[in-house]
PDB file of N, CA and C in Angstrom:
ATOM      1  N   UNK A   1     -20.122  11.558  25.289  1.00  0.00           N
ATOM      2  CA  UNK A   1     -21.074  11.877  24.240  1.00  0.00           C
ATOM      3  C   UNK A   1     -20.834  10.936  23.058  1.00  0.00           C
ATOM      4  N   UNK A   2     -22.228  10.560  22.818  1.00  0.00           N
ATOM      5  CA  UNK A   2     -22.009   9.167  21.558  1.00  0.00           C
ATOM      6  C   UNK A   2     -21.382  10.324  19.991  1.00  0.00           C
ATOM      7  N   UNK A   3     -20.770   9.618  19.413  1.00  0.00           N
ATOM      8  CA  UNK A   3     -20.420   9.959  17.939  1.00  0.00           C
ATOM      9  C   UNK A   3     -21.148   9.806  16.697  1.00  0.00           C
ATOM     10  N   UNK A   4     -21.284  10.686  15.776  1.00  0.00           N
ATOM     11  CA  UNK A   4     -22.235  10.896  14.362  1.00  0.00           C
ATOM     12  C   UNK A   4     -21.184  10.714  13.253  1.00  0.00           C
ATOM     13  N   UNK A   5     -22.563  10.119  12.379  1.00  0.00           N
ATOM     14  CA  UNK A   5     -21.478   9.588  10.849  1.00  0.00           C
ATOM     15  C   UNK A   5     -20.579  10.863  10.431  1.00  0.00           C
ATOM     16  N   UNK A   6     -21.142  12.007  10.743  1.00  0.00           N
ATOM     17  CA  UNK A   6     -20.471  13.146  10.296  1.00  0.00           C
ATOM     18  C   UNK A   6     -19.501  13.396  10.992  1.00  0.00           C
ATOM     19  N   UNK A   7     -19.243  13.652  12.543  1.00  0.00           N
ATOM     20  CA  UNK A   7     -17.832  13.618  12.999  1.00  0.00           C
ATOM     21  C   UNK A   7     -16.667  12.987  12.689  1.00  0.00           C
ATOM     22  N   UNK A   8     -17.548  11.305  12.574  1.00  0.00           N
ATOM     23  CA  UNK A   8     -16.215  10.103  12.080  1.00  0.00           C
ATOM     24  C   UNK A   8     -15.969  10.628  10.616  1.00  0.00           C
ATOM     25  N   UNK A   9     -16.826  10.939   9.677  1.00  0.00           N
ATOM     26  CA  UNK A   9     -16.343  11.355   8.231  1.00  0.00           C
ATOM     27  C   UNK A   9     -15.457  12.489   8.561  1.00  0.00           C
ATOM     28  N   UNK A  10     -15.907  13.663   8.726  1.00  0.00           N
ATOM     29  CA  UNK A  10     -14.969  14.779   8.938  1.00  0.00           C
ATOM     30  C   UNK A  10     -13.715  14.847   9.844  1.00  0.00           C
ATOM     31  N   UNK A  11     -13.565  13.709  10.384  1.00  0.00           N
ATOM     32  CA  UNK A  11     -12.272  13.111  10.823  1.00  0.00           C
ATOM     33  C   UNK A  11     -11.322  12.450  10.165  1.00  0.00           C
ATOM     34  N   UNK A  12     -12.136  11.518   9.465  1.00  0.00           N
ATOM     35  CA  UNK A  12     -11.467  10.770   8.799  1.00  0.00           C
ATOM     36  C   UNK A  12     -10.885  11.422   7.592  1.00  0.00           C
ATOM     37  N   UNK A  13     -11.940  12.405   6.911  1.00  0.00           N
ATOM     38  CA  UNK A  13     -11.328  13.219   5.409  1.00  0.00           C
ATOM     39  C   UNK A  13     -10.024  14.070   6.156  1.00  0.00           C
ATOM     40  N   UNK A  14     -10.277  14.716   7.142  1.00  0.00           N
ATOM     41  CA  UNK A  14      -9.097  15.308   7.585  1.00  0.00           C
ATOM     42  C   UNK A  14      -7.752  14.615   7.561  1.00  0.00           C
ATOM     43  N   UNK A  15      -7.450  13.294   8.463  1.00  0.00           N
ATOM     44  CA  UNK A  15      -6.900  12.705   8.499  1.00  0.00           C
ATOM     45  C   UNK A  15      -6.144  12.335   6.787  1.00  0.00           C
ATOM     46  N   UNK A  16      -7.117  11.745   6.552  1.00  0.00           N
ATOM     47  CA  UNK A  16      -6.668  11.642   4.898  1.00  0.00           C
ATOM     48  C   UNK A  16      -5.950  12.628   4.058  1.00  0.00           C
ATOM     49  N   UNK A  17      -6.806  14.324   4.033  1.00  0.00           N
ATOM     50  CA  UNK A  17      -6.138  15.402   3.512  1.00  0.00           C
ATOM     51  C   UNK A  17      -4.367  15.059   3.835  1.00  0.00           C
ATOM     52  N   UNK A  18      -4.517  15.452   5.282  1.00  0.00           N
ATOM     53  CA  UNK A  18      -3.109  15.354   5.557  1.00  0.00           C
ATOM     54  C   UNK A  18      -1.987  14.502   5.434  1.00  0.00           C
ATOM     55  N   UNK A  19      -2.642  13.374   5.523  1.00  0.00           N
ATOM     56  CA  UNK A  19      -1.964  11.917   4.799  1.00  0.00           C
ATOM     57  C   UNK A  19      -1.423  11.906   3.210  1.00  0.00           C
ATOM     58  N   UNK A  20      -2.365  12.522   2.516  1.00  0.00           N
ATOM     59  CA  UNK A  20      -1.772  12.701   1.286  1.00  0.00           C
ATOM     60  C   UNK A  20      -0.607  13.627   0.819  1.00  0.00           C
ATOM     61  N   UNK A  21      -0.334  14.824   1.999  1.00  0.00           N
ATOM     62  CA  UNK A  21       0.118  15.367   1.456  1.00  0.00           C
ATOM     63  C   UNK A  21       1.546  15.234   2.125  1.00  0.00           C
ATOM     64  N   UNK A  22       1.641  14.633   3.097  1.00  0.00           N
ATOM     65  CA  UNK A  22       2.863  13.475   3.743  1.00  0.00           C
ATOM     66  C   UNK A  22       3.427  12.056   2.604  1.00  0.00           C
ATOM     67  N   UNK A  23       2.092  12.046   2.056  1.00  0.00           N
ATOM     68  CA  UNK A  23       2.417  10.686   1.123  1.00  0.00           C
ATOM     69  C   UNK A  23       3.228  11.129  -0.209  1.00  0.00           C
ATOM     70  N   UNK A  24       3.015  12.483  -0.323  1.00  0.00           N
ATOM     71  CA  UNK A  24       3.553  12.714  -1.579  1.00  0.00           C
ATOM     72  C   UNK A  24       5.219  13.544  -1.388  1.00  0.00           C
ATOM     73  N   UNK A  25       4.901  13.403  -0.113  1.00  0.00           N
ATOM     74  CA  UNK A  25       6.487  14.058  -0.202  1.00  0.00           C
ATOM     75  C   UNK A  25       7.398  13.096   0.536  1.00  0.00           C
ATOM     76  N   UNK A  26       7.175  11.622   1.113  1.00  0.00           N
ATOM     77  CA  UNK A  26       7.410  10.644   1.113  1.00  0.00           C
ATOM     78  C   UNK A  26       7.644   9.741  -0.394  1.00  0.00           C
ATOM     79  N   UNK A  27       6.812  10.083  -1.492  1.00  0.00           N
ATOM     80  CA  UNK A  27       6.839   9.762  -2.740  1.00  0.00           C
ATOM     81  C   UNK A  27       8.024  10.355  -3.201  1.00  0.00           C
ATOM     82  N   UNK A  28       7.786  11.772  -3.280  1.00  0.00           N
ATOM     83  CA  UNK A  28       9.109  12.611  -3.662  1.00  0.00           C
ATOM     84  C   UNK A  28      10.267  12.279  -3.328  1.00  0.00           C
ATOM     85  N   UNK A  29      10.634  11.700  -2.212  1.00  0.00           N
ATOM     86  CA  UNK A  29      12.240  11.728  -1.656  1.00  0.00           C
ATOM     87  C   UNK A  29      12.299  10.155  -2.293  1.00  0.00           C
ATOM     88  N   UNK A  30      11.289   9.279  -2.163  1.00  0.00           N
ATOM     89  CA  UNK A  30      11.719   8.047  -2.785  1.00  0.00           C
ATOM     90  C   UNK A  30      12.186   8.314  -4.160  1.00  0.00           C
ATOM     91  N   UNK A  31      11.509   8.900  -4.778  1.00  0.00           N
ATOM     92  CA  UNK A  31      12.028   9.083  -5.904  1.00  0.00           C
ATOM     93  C   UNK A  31      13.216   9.920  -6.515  1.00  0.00           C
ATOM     94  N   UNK A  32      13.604  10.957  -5.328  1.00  0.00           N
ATOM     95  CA  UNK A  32      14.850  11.498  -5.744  1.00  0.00           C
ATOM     96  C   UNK A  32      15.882  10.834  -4.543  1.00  0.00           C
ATOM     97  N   UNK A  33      15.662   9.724  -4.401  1.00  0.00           N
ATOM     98  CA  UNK A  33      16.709   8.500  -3.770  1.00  0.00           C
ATOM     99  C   UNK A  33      17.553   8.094  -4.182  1.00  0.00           C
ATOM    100  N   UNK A  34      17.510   7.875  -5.336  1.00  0.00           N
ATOM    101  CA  UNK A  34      18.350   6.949  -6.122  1.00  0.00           C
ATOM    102  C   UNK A  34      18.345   5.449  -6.005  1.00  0.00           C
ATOM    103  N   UNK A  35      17.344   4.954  -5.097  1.00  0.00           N
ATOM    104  CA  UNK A  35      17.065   3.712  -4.798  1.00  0.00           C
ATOM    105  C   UNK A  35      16.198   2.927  -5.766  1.00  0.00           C
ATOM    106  N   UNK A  36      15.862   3.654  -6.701  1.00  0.00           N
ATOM    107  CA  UNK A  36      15.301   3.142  -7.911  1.00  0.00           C
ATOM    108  C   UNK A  36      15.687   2.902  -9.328  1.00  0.00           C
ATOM    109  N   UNK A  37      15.883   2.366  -9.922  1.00  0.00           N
ATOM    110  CA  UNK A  37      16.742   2.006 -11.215  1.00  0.00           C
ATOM    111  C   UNK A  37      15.538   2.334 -11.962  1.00  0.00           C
ATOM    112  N   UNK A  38      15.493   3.519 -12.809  1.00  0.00           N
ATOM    113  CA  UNK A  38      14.652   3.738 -13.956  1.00  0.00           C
ATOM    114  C   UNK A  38      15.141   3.311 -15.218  1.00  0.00           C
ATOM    115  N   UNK A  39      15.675   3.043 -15.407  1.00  0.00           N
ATOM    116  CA  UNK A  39      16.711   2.817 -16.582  1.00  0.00           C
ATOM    117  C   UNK A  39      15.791   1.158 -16.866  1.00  0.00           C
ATOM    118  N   UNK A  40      15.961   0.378 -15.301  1.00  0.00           N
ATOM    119  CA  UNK A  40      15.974  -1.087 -16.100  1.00  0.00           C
ATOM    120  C   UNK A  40      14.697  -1.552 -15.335  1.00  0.00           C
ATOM    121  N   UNK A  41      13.618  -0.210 -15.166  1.00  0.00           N
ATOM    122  CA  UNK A  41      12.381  -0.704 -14.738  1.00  0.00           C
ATOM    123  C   UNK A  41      11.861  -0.186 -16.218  1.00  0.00           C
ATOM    124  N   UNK A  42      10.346  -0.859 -16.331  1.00  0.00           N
ATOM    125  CA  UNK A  42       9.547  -1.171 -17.378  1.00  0.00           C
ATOM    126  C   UNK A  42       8.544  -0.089 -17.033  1.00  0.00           C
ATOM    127  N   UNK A  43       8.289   0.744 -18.251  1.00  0.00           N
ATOM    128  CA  UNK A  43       7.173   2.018 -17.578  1.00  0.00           C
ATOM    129  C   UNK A  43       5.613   1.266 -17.725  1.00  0.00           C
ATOM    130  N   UNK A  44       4.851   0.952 -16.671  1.00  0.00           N
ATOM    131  CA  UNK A  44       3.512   0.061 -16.284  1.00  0.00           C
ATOM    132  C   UNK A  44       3.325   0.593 -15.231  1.00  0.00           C
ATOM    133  N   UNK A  45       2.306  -0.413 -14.816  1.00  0.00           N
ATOM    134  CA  UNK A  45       1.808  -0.089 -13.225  1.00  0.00           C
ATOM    135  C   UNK A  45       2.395  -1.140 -12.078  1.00  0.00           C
ATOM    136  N   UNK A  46       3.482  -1.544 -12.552  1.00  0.00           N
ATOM    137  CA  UNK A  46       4.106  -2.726 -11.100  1.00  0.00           C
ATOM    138  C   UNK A  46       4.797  -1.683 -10.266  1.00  0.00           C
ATOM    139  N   UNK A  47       5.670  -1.540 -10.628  1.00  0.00           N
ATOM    140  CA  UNK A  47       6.272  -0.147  -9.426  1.00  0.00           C
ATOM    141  C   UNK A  47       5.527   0.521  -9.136  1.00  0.00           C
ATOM    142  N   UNK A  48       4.687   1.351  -9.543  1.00  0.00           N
ATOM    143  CA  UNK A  48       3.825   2.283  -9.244  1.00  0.00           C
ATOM    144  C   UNK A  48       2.835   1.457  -8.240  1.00  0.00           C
ATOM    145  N   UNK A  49       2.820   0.310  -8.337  1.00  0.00           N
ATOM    146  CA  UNK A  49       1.364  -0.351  -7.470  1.00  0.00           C
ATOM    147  C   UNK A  49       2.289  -0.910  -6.405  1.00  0.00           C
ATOM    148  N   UNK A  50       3.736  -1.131  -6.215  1.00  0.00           N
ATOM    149  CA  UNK A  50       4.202  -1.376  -5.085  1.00  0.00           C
ATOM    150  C   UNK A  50       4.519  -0.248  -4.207  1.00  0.00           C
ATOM    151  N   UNK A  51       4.936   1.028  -5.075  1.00  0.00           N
ATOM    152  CA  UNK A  51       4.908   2.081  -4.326  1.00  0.00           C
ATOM    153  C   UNK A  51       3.987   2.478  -3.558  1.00  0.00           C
ATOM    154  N   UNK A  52       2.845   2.411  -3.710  1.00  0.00           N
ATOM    155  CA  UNK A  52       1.573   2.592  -3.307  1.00  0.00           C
ATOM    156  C   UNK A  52       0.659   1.710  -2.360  1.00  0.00           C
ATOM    157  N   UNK A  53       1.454   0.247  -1.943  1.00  0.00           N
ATOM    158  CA  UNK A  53       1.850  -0.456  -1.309  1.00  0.00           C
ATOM    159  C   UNK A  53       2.189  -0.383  -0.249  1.00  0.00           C
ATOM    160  N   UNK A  54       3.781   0.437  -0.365  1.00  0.00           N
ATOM    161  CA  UNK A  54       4.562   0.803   0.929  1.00  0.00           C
ATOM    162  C   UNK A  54       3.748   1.889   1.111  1.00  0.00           C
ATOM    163  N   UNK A  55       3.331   2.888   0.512  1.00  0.00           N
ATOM    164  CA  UNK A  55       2.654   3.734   1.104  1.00  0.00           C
ATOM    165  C   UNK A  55       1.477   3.409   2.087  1.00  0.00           C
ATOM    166  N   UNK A  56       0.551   2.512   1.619  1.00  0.00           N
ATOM    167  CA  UNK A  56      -0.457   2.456   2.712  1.00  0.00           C
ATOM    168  C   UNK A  56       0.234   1.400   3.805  1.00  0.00           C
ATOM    169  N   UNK A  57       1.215   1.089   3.805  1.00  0.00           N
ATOM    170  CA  UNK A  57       1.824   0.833   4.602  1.00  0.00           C
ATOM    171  C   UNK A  57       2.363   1.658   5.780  1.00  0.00           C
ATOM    172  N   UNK A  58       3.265   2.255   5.219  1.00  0.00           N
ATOM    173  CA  UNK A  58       3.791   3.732   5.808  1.00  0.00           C
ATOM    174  C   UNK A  58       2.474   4.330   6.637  1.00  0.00           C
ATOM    175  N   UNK A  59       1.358   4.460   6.006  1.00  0.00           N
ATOM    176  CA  UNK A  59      -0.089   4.741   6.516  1.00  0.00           C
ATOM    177  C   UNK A  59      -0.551   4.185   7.638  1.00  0.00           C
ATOM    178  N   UNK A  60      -0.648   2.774   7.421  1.00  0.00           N
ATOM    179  CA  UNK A  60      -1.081   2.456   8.642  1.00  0.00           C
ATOM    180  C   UNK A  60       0.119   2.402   9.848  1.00  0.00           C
ATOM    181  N   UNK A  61       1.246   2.662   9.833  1.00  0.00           N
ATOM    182  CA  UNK A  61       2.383   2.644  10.737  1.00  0.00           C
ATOM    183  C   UNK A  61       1.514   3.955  11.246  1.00  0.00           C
ATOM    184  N   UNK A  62       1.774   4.980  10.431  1.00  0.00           N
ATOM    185  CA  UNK A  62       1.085   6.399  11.000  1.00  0.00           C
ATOM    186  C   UNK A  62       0.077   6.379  11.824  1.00  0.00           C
ATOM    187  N   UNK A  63      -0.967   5.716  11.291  1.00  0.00           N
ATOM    188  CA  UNK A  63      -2.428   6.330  12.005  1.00  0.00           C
ATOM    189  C   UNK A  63      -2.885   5.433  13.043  1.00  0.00           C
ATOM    190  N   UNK A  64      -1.844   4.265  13.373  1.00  0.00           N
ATOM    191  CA  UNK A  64      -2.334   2.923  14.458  1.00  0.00           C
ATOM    192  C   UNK A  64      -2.737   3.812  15.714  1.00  0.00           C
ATOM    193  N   UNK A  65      -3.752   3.519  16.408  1.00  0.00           N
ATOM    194  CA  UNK A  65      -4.447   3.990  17.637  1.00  0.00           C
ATOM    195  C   UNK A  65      -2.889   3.915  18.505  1.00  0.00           C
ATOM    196  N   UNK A  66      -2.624   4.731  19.255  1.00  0.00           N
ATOM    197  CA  UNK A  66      -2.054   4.681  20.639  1.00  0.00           C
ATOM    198  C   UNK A  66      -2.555   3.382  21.431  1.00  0.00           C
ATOM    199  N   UNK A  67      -1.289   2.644  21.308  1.00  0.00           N
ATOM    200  CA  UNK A  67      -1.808   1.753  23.015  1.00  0.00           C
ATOM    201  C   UNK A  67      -2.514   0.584  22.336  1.00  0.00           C
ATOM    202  N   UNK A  68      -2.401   0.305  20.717  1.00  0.00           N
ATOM    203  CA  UNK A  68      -3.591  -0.388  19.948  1.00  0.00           C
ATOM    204  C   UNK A  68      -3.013  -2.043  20.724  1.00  0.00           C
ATOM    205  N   UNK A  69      -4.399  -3.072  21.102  1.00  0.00           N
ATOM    206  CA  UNK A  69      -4.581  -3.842  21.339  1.00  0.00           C
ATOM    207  C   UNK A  69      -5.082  -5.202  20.375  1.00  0.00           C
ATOM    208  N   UNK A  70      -4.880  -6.674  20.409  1.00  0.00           N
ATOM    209  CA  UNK A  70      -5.152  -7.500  19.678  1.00  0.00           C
ATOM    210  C   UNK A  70      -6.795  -7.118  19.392  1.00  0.00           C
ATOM    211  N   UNK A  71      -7.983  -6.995  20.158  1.00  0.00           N
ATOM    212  CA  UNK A  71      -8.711  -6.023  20.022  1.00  0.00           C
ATOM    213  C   UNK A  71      -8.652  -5.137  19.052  1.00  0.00           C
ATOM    214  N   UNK A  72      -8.385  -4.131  18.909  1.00  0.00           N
ATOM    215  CA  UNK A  72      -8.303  -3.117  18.546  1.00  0.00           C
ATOM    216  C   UNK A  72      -7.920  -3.935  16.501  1.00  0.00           C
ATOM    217  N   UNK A  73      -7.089  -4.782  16.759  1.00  0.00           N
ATOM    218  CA  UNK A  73      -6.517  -5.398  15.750  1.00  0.00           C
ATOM    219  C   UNK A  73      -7.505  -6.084  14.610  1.00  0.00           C
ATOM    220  N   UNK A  74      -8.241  -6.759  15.689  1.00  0.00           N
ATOM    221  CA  UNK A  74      -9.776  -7.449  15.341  1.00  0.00           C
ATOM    222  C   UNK A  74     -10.530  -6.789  14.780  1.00  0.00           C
ATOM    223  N   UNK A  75     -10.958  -5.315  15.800  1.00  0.00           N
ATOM    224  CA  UNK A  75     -11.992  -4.579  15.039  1.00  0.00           C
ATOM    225  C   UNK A  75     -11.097  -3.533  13.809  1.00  0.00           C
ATOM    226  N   UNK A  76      -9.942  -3.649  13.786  1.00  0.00           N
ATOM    227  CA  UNK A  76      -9.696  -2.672  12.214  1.00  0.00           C
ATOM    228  C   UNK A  76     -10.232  -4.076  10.984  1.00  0.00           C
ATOM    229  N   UNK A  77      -9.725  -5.115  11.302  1.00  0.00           N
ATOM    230  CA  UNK A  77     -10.036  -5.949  10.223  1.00  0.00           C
ATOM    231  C   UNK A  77     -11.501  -6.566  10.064  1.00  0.00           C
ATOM    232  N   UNK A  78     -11.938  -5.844  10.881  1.00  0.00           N
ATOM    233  CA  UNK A  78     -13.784  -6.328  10.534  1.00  0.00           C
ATOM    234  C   UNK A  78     -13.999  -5.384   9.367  1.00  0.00           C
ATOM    235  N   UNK A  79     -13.149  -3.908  10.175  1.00  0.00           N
ATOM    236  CA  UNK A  79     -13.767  -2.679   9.549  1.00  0.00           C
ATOM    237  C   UNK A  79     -13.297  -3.304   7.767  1.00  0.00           C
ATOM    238  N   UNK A  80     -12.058  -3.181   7.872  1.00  0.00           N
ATOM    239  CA  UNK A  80     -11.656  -3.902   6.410  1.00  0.00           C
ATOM    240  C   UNK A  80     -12.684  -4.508   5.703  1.00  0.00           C
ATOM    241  N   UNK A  81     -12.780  -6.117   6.211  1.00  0.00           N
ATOM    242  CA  UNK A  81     -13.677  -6.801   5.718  1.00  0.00           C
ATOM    243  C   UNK A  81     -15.115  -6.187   5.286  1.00  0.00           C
ATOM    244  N   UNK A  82     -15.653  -5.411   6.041  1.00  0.00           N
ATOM    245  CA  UNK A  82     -17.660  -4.790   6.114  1.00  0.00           C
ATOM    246  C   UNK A  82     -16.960  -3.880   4.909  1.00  0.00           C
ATOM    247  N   UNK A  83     -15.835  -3.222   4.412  1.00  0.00           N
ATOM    248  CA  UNK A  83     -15.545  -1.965   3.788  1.00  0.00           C
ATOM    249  C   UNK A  83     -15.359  -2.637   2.265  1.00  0.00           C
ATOM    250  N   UNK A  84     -15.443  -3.931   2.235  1.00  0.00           N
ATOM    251  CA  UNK A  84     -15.096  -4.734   1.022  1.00  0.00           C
ATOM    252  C   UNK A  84     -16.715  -5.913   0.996  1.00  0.00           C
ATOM    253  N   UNK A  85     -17.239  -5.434   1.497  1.00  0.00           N
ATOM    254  CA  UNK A  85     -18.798  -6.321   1.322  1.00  0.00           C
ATOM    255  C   UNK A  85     -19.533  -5.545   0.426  1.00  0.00           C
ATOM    256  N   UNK A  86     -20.218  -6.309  -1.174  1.00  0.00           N
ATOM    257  CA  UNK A  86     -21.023  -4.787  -1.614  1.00  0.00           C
ATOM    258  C   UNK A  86     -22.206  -4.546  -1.018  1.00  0.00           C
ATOM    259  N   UNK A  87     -22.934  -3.293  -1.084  1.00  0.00           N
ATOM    260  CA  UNK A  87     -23.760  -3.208   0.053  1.00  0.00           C
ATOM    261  C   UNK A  87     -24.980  -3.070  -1.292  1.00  0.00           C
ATOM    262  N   UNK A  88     -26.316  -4.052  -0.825  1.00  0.00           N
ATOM    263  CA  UNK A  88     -27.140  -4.330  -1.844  1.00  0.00           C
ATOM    264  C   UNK A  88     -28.440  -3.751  -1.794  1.00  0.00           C
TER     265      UNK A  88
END
């Protein structure tokens, strides 16, 4: 059976819900690590934007298709690319 924008959305928000709330307690332990020097970091957005970094990192480790192929590789980075085109 073919697939609707609404299944892939309501998949995908799911996916996401749950992602966030993995991301933040992945956040949490980084931060009660001790692997971070607050003292002689600068309060901005550079840490905060690398953290967030490894996170969608951490992300895509998570959510890679089973079994994912150079294929498979191709079409995530189209998806990328079409997801960064403005649409006019």
């Amino acid at each position: 059976m073919p697939t609707t924008k609404e299944s892939i959305r309501k998949k995908v928000i799911e996916m996401l819900d749950d992602n966030r709330k993995t991301m933040e307690k992945k956040l949490d332990a980084l931060l009660e690590s001790g692997h971070i020097d607050f003292e002689n970091t600068e309060d901005n957005y550079r840490l905060p934007k690398m953290i967030v970094c490894a996170l969608a990192r951490e992300t895509e480790y998570q959510f890679t298709p089973p079994g994912k192929t150079r294929a498979d590789d191709r079409a995530i980075d189209m998806l990328h690319i079409r997801m960064n085109i403005p649409q006019f």
